[in-house]
N, C-alpha and C. Protein backbone atom coordinates (compact mmCIF):
# COMPACT_ATOMS: atom_id res chain seq x y z
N UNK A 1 60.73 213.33 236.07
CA UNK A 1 61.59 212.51 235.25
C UNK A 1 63.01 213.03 235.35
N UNK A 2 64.05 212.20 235.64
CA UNK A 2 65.23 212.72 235.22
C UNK A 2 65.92 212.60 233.98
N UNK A 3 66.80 213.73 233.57
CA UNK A 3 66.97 214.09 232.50
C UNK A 3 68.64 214.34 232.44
N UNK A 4 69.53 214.18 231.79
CA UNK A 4 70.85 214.69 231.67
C UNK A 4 71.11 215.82 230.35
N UNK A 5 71.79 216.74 230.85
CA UNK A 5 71.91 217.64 230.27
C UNK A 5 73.31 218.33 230.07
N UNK A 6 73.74 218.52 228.55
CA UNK A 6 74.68 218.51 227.94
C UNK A 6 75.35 220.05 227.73
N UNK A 7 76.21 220.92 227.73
CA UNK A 7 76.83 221.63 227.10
C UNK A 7 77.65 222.15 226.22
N UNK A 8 77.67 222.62 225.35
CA UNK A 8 79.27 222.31 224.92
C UNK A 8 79.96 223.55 224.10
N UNK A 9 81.09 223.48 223.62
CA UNK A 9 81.43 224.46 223.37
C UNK A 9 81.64 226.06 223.95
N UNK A 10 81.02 226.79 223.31
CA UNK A 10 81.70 227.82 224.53
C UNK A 10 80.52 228.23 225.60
N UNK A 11 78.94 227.29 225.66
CA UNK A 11 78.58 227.11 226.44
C UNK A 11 78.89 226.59 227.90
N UNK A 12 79.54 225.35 227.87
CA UNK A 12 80.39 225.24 228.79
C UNK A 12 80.98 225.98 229.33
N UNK A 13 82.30 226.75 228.53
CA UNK A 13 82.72 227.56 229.14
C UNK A 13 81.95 228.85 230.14
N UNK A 14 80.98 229.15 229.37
CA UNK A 14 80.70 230.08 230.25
C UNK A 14 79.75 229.98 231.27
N UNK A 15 79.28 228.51 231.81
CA UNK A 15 78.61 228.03 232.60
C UNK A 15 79.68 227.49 233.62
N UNK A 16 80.59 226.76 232.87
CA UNK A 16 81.94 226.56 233.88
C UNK A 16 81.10 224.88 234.44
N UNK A 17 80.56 224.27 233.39
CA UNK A 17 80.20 222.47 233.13
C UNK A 17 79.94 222.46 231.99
N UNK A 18 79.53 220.84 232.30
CA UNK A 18 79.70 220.27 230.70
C UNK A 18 78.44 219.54 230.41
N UNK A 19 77.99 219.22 232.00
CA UNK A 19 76.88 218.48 232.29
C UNK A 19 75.97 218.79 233.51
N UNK A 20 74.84 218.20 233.83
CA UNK A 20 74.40 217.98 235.08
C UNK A 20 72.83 217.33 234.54
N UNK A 21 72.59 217.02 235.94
CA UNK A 21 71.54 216.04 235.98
C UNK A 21 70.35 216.83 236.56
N UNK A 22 68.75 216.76 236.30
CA UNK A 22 68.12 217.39 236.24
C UNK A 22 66.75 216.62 236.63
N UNK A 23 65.88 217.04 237.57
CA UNK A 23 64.81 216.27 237.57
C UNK A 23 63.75 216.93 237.48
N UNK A 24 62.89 216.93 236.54
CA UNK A 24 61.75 217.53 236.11
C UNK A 24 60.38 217.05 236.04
N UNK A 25 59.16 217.56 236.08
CA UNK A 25 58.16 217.07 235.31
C UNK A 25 57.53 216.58 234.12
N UNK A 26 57.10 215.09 234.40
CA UNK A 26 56.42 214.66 232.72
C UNK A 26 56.23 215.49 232.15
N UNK A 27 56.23 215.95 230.69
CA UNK A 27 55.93 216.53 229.76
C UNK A 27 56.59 218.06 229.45
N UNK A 28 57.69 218.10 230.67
CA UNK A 28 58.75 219.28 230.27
C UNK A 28 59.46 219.41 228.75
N UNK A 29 59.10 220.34 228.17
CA UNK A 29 59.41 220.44 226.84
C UNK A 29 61.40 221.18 227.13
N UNK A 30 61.60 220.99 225.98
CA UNK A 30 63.54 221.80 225.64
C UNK A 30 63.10 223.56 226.22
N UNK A 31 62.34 223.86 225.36
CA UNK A 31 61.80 225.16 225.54
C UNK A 31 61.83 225.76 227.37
N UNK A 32 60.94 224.90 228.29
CA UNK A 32 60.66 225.01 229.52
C UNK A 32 62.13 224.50 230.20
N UNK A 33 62.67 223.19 230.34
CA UNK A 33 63.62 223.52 230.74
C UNK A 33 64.99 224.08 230.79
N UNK A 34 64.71 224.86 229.10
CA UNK A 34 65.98 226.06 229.07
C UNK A 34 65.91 226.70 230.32
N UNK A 35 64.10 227.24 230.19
CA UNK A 35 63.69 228.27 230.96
C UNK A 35 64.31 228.38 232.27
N UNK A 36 64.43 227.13 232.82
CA UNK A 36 64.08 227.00 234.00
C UNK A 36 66.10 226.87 234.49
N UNK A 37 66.28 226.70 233.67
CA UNK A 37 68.42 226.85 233.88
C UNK A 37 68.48 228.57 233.71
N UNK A 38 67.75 229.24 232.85
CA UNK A 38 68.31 230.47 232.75
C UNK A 38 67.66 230.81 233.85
N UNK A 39 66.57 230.79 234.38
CA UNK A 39 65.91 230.64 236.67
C UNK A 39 67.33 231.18 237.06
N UNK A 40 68.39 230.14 237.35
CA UNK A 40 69.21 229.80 237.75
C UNK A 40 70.08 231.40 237.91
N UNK A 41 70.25 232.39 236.89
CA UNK A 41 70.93 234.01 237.23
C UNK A 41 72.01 233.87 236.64
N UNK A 42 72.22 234.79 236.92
CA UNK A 42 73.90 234.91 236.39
C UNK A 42 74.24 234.88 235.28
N UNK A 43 75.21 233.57 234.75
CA UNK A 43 75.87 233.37 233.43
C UNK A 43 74.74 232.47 233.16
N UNK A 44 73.72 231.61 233.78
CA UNK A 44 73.01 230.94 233.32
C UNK A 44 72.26 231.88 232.82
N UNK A 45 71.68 232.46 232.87
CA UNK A 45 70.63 233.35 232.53
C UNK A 45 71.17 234.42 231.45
N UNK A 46 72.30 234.51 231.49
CA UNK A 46 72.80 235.21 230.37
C UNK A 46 73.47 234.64 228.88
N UNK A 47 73.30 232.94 229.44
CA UNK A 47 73.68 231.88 228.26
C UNK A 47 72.35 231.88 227.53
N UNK A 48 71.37 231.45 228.58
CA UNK A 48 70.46 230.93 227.82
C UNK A 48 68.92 231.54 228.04
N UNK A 49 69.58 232.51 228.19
CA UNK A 49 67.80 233.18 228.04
C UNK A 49 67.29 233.28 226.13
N UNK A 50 66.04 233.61 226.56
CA UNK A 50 65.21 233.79 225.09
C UNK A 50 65.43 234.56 224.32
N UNK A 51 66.37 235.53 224.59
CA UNK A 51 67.23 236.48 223.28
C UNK A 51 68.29 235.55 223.07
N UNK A 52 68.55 234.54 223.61
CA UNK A 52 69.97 234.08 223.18
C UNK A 52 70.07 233.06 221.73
N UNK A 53 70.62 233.11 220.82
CA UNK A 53 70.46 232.24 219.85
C UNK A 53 71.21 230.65 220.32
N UNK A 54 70.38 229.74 221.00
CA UNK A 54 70.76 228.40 221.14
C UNK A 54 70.59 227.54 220.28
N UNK A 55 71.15 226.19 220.17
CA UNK A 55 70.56 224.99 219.66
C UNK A 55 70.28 223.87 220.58
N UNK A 56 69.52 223.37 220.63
CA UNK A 56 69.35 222.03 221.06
C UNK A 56 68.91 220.65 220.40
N UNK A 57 69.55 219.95 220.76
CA UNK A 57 69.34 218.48 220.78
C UNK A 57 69.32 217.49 221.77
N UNK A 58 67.85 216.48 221.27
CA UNK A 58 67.38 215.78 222.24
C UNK A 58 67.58 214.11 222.02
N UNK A 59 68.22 213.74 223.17
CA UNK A 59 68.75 212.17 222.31
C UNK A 59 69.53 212.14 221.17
N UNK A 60 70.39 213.00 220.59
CA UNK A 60 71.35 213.05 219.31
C UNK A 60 70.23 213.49 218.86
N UNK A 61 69.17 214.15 218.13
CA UNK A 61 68.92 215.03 217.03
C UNK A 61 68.42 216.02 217.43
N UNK A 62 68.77 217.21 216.73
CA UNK A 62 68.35 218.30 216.47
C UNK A 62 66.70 218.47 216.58
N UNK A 63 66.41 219.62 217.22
CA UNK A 63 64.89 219.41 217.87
C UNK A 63 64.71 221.02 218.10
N UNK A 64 63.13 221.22 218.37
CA UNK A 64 62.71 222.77 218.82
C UNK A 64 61.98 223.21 220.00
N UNK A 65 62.24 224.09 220.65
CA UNK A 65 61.79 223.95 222.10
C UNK A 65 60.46 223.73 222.41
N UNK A 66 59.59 223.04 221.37
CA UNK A 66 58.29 222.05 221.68
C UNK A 66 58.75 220.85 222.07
N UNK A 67 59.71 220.23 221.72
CA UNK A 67 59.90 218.85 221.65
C UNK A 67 59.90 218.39 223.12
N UNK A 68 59.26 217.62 223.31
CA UNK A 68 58.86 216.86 224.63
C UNK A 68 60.15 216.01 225.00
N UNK A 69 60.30 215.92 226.45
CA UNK A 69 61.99 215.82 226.95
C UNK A 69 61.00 214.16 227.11
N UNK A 70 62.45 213.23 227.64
CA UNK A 70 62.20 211.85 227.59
C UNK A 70 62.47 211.47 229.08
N UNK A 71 62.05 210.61 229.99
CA UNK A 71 62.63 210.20 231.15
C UNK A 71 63.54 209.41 230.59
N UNK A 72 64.66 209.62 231.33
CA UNK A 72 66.21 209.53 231.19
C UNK A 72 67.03 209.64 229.84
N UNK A 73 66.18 211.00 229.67
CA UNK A 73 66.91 211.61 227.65
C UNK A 73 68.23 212.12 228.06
N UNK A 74 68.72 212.36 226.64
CA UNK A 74 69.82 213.27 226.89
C UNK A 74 69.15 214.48 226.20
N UNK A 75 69.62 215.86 226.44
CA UNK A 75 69.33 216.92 226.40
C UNK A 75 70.48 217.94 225.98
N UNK A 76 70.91 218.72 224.81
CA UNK A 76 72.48 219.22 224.75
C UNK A 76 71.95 220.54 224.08
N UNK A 77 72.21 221.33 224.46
CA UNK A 77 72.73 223.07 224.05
C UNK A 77 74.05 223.04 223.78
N UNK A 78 73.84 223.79 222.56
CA UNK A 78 75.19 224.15 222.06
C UNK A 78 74.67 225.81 221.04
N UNK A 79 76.18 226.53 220.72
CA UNK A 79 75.96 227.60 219.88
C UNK A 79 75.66 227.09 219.15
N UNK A 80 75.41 227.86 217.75
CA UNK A 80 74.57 227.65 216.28
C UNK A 80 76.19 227.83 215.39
N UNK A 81 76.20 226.53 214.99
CA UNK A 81 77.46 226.03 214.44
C UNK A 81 77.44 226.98 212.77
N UNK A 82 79.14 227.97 212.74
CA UNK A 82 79.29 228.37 211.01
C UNK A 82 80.31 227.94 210.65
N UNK A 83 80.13 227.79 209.41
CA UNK A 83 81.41 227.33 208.80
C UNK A 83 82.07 228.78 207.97
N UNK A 84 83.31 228.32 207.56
CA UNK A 84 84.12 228.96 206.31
C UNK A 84 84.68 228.73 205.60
């Protein structure tokens, strides 16, 4: 299934995009294809590995890395938003 996938904030930055397009298997959960970007080394792997505190959202809402991805969802990581 393909999937588009979002960044933002100072994720972006330190991936150096904002987006990209992704083609995966039915029933790839948020969880698995974090996994499979932090694969990737580097700053990917240092954004978003499993010590990293992420958020995601799937199609505009907020979701947990069970949530089952959609053929042609949107998909967005971002930091864990504070206020003051």
């Amino acid at each position: 299934m393909n999937i588009q996938v979002l960044f933002f904030a100072s994720l972006r930055e330190q991936l150096g995009t904002g987006q990209l397009q992704l083609q995966l298997p039915a029933q790839t959960t948020v969880g698995e294809a974090r996994g499979l970007l932090a694969q990737r080394g580097g700053a990917w792997r240092e954004a978003l590995s499993p010590g990293q505190v992420v958020m995601a959202a799937l199609d505009h809402q907020l979701c947990t890395e069970d949530a089952r991805l959609t053929q042609d969802g949107e998909l967005a990581f971002f930091p864990p938003v504070t206020g003051g």
